[in-house]
N, C-alpha and C. Protein backbone atom coordinates (compact mmCIF):
# COMPACT_ATOMS: atom_id res chain seq x y z
N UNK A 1 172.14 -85.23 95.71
CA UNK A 1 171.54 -84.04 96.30
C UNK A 1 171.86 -84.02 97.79
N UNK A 2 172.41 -82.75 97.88
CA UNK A 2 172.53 -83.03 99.57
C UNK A 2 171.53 -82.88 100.71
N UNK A 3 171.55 -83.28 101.88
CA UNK A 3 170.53 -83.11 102.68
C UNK A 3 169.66 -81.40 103.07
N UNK A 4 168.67 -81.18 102.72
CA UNK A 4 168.15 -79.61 102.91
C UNK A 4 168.64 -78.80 104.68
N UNK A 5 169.50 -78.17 103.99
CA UNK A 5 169.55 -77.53 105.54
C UNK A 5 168.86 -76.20 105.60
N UNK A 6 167.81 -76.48 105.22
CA UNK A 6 166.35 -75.43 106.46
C UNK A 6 165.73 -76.16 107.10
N UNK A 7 165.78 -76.99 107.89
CA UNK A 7 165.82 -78.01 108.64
C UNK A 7 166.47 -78.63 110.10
N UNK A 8 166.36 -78.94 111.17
CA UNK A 8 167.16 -79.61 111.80
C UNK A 8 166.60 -80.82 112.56
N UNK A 9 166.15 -81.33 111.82
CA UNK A 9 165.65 -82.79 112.24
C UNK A 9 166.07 -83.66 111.37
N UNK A 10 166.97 -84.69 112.70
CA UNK A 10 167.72 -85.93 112.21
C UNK A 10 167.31 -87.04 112.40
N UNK A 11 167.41 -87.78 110.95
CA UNK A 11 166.85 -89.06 111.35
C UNK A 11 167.82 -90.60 111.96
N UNK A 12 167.43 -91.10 112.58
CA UNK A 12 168.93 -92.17 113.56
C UNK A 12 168.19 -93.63 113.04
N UNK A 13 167.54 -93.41 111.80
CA UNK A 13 167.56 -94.78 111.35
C UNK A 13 168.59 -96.17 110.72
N UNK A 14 169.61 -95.14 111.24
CA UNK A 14 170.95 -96.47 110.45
C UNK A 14 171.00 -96.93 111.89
N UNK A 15 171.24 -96.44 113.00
CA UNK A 15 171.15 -96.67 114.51
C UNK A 15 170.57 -97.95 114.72
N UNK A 16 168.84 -97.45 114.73
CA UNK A 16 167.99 -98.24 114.98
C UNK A 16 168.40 -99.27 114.01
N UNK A 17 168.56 -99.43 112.75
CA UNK A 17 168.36 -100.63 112.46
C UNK A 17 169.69 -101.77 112.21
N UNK A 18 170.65 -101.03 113.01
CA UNK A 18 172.17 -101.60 113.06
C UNK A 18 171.74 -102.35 114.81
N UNK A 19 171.17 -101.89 115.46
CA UNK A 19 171.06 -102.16 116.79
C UNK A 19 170.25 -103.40 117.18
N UNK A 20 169.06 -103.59 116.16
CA UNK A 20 168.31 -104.55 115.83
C UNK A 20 168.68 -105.59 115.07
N UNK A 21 170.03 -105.52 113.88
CA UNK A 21 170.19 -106.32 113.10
C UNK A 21 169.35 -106.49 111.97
N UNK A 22 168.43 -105.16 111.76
CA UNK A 22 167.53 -105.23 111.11
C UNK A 22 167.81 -104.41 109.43
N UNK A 23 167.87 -104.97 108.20
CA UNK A 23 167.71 -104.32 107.12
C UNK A 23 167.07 -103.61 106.80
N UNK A 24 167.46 -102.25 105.48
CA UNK A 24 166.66 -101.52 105.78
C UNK A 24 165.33 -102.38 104.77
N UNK A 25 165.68 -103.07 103.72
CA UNK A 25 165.07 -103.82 103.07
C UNK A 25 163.63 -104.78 103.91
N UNK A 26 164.60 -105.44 105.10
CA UNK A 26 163.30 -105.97 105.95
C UNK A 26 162.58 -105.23 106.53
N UNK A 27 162.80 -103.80 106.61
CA UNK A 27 161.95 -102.79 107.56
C UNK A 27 160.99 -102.06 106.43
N UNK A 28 161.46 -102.35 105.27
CA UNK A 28 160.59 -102.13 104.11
C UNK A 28 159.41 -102.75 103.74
N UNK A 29 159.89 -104.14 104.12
CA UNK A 29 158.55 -105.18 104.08
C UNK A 29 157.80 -105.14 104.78
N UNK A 30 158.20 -104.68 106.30
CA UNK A 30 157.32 -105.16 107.20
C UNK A 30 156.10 -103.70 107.51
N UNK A 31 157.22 -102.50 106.78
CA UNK A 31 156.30 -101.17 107.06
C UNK A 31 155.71 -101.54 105.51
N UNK A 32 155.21 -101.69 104.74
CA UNK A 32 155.04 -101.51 103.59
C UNK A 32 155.38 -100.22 102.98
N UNK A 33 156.33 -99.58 102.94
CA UNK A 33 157.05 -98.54 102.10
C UNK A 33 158.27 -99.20 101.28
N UNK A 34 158.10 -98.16 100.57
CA UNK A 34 159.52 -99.05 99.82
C UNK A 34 161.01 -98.55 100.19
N UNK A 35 161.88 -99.33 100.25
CA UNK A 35 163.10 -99.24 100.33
C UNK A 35 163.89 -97.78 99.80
N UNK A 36 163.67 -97.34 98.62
CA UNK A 36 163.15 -96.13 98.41
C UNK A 36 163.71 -95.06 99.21
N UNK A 37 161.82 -94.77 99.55
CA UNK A 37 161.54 -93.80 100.24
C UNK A 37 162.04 -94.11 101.83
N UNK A 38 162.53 -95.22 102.22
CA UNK A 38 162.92 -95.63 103.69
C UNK A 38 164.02 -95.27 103.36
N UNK A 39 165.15 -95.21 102.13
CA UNK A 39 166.51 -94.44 102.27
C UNK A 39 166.30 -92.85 102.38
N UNK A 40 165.52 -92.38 101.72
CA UNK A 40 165.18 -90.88 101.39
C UNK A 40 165.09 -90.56 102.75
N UNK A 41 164.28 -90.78 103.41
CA UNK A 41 164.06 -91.18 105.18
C UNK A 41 165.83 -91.02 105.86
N UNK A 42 166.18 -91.89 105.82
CA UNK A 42 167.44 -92.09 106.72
C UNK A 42 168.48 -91.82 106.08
N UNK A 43 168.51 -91.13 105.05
CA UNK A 43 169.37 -90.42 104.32
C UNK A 43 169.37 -88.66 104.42
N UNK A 44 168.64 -88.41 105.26
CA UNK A 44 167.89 -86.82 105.78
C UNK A 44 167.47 -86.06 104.17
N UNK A 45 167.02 -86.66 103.56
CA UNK A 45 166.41 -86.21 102.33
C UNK A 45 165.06 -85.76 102.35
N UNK A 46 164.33 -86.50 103.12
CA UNK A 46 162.90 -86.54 103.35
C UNK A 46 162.54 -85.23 103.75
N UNK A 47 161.56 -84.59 102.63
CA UNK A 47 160.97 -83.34 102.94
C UNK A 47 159.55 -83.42 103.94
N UNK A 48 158.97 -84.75 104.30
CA UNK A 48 157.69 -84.83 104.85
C UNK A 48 157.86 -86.28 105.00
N UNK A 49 156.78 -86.64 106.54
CA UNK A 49 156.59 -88.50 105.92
C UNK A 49 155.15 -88.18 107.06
N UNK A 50 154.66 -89.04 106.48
CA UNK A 50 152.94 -88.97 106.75
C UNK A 50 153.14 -90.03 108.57
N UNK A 51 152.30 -89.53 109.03
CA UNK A 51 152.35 -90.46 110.37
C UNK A 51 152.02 -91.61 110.53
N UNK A 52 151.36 -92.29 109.32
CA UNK A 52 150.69 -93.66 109.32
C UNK A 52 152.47 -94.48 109.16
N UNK A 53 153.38 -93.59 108.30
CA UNK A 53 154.60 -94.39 107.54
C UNK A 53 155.35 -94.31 109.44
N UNK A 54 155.30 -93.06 110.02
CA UNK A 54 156.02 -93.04 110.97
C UNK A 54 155.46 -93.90 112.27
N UNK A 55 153.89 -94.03 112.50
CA UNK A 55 153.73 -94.85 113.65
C UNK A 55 154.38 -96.81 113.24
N UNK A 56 154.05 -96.84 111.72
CA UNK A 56 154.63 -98.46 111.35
C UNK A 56 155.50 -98.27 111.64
N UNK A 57 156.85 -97.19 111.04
CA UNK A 57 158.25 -97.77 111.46
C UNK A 57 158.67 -98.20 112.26
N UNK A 58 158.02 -97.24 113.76
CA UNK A 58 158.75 -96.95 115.27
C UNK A 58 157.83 -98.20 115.62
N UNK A 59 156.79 -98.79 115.34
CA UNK A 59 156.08 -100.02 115.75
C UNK A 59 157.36 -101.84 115.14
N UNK A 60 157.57 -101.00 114.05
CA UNK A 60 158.37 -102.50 113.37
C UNK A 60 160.28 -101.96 113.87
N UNK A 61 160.30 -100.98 114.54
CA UNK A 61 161.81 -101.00 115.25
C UNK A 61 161.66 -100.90 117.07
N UNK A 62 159.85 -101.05 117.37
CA UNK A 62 159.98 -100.93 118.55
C UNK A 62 160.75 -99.85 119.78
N UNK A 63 160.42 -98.93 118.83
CA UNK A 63 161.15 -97.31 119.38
C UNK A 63 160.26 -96.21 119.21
N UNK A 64 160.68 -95.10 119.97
CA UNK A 64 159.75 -93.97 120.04
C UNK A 64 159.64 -93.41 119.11
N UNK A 65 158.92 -92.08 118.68
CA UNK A 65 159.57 -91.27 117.33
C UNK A 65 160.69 -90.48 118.21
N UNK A 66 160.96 -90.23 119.61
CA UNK A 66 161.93 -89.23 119.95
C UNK A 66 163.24 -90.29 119.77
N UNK A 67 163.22 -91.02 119.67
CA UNK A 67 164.44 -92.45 119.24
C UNK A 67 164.97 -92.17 117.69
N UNK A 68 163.89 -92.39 117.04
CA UNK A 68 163.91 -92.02 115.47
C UNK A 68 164.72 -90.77 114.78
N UNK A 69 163.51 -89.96 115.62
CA UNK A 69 164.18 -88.43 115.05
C UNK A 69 164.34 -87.71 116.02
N UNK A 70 165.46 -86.63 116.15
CA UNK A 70 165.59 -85.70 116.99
C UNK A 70 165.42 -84.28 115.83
N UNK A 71 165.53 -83.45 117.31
CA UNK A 71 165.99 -82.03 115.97
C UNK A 71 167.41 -81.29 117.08
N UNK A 72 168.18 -81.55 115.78
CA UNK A 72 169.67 -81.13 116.50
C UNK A 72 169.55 -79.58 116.50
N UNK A 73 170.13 -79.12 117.66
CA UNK A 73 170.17 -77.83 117.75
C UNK A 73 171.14 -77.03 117.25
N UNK A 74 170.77 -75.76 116.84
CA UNK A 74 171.30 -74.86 115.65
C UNK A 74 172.52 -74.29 116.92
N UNK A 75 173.91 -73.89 116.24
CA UNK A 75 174.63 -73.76 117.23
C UNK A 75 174.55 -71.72 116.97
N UNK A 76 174.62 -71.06 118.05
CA UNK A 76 174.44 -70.46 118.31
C UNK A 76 176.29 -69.57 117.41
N UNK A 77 175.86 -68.07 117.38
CA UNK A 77 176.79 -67.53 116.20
C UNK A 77 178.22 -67.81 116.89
N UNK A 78 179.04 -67.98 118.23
CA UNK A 78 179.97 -68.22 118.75
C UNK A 78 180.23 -70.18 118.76
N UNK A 79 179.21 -70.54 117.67
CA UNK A 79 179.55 -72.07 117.40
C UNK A 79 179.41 -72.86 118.02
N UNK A 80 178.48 -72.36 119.73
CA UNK A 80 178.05 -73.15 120.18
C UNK A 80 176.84 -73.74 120.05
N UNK A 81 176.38 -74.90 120.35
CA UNK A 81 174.91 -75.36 120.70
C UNK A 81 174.21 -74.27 121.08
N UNK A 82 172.85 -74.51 121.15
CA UNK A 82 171.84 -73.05 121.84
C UNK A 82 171.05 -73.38 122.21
């Protein structure tokens, strides 16, 4: 399934956890979510994630949520950014 584009919020969890050396498997354990739903997450699949899942993550990668996720901007009809 591809990622929903009515949307523009990206998630930079391969980032964070390439930068850390961190699996997504160990970031599974330590947030208690499952591996799962932490790909669905960083796979831009994720239709919702509750803030308890988002304050653990950015606590067990030691990053902001503006680190985590951005929202990329829609490029304007001449294909630029806007």
């Amino acid at each position: 399934m591809p990622p929903d584009t009515d949307h523009a919020v990206r998630c930079h969890l391969d980032d964070l956890l390439a930068a850390r050396g961190m699996t997504l498997a160990h970031l599974a354990e330590q947030v208690g979510v499952s591996v799962v739903n932490l790909s669905v997450l960083k796979n831009g699949r994720a239709r919702a994630i509750r803030f308890s899942t988002l304050t653990a993550v950015c606590r067990a990668l030691n990053c902001t949520v503006g680190e985590l996720l951005s929202l990329e901007e829609e490029p304007d009809t001449d294909g630029h950014a806007g």
